[in-house]
N, C-alpha and C. Protein backbone atom coordinates (compact mmCIF):
# COMPACT_ATOMS: atom_id res chain seq x y z
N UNK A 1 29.43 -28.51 -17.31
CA UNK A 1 29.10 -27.30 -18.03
C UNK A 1 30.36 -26.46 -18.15
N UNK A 2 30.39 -26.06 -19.32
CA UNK A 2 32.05 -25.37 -19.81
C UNK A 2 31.68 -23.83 -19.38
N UNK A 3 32.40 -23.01 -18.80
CA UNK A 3 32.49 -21.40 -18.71
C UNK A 3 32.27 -20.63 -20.00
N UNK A 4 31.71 -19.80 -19.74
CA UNK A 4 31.12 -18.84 -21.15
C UNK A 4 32.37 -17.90 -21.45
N UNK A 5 32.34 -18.25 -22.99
CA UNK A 5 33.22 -17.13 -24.02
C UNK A 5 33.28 -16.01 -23.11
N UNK A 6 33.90 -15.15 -23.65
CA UNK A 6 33.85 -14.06 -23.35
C UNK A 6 33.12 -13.45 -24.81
N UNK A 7 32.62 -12.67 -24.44
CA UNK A 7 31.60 -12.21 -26.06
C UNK A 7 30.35 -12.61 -26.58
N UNK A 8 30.03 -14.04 -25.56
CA UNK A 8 28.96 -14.82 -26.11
C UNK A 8 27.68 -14.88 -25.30
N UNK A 9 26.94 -15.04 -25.18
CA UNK A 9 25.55 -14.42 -24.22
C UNK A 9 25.01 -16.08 -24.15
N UNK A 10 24.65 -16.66 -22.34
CA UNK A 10 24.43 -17.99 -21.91
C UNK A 10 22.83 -17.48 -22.17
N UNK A 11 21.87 -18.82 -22.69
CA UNK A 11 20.47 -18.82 -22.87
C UNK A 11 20.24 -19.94 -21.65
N UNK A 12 18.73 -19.30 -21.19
CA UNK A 12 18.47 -20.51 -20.54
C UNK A 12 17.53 -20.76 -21.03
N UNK A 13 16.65 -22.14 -20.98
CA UNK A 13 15.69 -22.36 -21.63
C UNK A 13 14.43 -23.00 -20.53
N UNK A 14 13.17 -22.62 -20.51
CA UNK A 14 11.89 -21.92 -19.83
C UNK A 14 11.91 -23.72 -19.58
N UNK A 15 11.34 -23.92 -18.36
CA UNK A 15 10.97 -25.51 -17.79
C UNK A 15 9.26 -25.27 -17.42
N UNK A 16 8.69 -25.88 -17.35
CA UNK A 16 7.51 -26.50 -17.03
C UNK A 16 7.20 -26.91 -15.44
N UNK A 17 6.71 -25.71 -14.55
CA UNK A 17 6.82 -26.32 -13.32
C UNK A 17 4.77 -26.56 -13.39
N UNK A 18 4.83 -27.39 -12.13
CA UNK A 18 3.31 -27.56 -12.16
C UNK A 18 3.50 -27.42 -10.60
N UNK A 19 2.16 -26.48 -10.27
CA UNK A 19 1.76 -25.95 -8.76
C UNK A 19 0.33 -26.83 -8.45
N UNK A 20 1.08 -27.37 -7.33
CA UNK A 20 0.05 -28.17 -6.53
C UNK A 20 -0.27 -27.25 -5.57
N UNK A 21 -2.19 -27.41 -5.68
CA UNK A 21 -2.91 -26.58 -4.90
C UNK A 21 -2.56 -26.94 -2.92
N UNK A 22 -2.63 -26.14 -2.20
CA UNK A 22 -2.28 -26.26 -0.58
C UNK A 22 -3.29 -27.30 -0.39
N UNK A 23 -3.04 -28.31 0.32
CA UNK A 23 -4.08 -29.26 1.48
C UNK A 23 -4.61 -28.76 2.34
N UNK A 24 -6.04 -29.35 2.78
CA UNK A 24 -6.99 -28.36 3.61
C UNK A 24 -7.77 -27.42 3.21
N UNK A 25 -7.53 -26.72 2.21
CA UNK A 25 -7.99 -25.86 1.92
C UNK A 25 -8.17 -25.20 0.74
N UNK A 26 -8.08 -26.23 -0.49
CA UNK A 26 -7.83 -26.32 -1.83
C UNK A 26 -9.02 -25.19 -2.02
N UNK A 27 -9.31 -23.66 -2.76
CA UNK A 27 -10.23 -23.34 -3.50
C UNK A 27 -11.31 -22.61 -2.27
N UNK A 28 -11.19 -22.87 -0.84
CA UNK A 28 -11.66 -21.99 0.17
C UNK A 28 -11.79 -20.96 -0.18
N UNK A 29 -10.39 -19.99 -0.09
CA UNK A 29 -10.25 -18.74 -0.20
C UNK A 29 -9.60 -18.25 -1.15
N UNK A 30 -10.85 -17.80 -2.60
CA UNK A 30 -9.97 -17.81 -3.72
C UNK A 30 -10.02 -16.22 -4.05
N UNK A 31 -8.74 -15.57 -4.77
CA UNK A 31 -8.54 -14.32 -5.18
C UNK A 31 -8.28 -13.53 -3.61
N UNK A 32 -7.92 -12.20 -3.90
CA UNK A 32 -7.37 -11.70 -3.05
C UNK A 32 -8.20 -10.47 -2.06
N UNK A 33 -8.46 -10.45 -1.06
CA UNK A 33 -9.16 -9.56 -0.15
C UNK A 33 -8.75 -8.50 -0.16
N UNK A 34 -9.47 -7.10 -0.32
CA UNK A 34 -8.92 -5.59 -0.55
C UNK A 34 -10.18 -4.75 0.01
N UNK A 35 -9.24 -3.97 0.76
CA UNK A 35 -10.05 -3.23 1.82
C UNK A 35 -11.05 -2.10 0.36
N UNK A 36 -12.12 -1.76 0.93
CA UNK A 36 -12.78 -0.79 0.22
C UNK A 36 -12.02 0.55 -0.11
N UNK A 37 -12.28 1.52 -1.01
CA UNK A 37 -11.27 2.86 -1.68
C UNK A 37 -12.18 3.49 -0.34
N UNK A 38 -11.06 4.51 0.19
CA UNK A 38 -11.45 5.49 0.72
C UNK A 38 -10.37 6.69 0.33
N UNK A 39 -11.11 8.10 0.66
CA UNK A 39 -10.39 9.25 0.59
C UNK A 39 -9.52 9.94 1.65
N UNK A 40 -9.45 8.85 2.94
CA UNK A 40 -9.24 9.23 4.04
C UNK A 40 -7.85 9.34 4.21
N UNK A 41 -6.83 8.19 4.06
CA UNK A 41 -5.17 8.21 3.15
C UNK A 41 -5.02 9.20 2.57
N UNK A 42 -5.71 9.62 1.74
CA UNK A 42 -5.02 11.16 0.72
C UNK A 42 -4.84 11.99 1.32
N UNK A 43 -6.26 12.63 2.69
CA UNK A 43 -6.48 13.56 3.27
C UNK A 43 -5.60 13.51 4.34
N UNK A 44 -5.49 12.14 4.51
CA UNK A 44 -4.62 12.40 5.68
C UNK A 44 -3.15 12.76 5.11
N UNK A 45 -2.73 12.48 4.51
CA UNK A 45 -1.24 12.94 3.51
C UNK A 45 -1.37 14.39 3.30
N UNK A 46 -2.63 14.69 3.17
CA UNK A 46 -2.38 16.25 2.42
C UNK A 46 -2.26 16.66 4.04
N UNK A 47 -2.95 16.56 4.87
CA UNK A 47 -3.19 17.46 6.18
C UNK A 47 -1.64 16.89 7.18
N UNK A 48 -1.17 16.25 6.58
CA UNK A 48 0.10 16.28 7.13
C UNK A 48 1.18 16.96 6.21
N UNK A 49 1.63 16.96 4.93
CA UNK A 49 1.80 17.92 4.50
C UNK A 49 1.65 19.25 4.60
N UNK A 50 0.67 19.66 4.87
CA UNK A 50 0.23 21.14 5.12
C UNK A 50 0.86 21.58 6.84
N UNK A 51 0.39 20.73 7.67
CA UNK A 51 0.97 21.08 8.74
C UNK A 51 2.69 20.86 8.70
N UNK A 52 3.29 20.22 8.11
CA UNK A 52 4.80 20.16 7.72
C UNK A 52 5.43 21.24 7.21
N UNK A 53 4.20 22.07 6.12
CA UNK A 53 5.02 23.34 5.49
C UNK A 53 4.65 24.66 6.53
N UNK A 54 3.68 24.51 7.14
CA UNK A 54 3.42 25.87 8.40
C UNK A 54 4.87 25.41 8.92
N UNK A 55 5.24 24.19 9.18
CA UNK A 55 6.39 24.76 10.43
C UNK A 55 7.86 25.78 9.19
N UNK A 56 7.59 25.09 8.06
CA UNK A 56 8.95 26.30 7.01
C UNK A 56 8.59 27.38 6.93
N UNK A 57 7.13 27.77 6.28
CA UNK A 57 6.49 29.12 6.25
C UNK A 57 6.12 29.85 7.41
N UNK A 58 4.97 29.67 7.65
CA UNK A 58 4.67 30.25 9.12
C UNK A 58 3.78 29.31 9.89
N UNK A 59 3.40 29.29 11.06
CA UNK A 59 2.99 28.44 11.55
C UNK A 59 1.20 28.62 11.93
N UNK A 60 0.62 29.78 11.19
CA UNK A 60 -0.58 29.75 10.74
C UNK A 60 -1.16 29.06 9.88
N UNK A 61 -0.08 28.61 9.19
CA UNK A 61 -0.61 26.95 7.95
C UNK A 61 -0.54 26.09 8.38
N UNK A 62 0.04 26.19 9.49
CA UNK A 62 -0.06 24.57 10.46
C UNK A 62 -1.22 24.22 10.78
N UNK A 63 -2.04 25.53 11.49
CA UNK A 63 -3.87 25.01 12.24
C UNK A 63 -4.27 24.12 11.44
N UNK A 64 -4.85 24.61 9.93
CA UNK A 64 -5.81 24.12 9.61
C UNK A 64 -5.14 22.46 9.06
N UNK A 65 -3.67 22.49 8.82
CA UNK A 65 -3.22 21.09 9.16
C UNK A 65 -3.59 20.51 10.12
N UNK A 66 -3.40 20.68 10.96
CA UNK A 66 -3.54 20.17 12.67
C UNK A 66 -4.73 19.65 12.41
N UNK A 67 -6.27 20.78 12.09
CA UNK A 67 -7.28 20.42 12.46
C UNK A 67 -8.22 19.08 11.61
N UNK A 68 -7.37 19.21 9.77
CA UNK A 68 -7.58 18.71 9.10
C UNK A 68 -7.30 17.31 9.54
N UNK A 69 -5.96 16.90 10.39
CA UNK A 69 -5.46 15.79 10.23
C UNK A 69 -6.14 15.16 11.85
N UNK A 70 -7.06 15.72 12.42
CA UNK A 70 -7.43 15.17 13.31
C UNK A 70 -9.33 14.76 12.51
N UNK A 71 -9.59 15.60 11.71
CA UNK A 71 -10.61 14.88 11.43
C UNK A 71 -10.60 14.07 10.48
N UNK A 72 -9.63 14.21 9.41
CA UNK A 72 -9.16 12.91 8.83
C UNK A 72 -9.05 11.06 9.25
N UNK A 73 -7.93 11.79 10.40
CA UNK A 73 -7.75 10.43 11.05
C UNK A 73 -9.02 9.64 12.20
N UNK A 74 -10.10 10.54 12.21
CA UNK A 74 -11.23 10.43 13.22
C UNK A 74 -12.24 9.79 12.15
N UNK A 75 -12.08 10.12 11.05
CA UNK A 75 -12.97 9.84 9.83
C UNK A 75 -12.19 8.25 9.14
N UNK A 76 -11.07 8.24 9.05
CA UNK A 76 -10.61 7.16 8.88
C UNK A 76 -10.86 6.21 9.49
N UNK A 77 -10.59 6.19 10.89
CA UNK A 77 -10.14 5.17 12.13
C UNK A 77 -12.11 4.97 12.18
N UNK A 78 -13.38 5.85 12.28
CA UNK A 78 -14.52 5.56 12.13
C UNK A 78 -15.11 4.72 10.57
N UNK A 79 -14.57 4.95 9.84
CA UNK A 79 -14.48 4.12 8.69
C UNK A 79 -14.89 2.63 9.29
N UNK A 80 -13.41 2.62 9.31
CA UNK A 80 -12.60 0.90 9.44
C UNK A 80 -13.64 0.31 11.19
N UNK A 81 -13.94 1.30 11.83
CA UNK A 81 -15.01 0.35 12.66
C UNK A 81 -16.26 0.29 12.20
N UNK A 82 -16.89 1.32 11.02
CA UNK A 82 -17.93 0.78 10.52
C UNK A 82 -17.73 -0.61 9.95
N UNK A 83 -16.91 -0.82 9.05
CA UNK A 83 -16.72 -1.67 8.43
C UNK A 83 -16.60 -3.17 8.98
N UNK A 84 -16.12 -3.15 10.35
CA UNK A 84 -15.36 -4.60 10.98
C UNK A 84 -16.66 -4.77 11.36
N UNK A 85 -17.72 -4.58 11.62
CA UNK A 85 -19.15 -4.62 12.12
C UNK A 85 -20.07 -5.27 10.78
């Protein structure tokens, strides 16, 4: 294969691969597993946020951070053991 011009643009051209399915377990476990939507991630982002800006502003915007992000994460973490059940 000769080195490219200078000025001239190399093409490659698209090949044909073929995917052989895994052994053992061809078609078992098809498509991808995804936990259920919850609101509990957001809340917990916002209630950490909020307690982040009490410590710049004042630290009376922190509580209801604080308190938010403990029932968030109590509401979350109870989630995910309803769920494994």
């Amino acid at each position: 294969m000769s080195e490219p011009q200078a000025g001239t643009v190399s093409t490659v051209e698209p090949q044909e691969v073929e995917v052989q399915p895994e052994a053992g377990g061809a078609g078992a476990h098809e498509g991808i597993h995804l936990p259920p939507t919850s609101v509990w991630p957001i809340t917990l982002a916002f209630a950490v946020t909020l307690a982040a800006s009490g410590l710049v502003f004042n630290w009376i915007v922190s509580l209801p951070g604080l308190v938010l992000f403990i029932w968030a994460l109590h509401g979350w973490a109870q989630e995910l053991l309803d769920a494994s059940h």
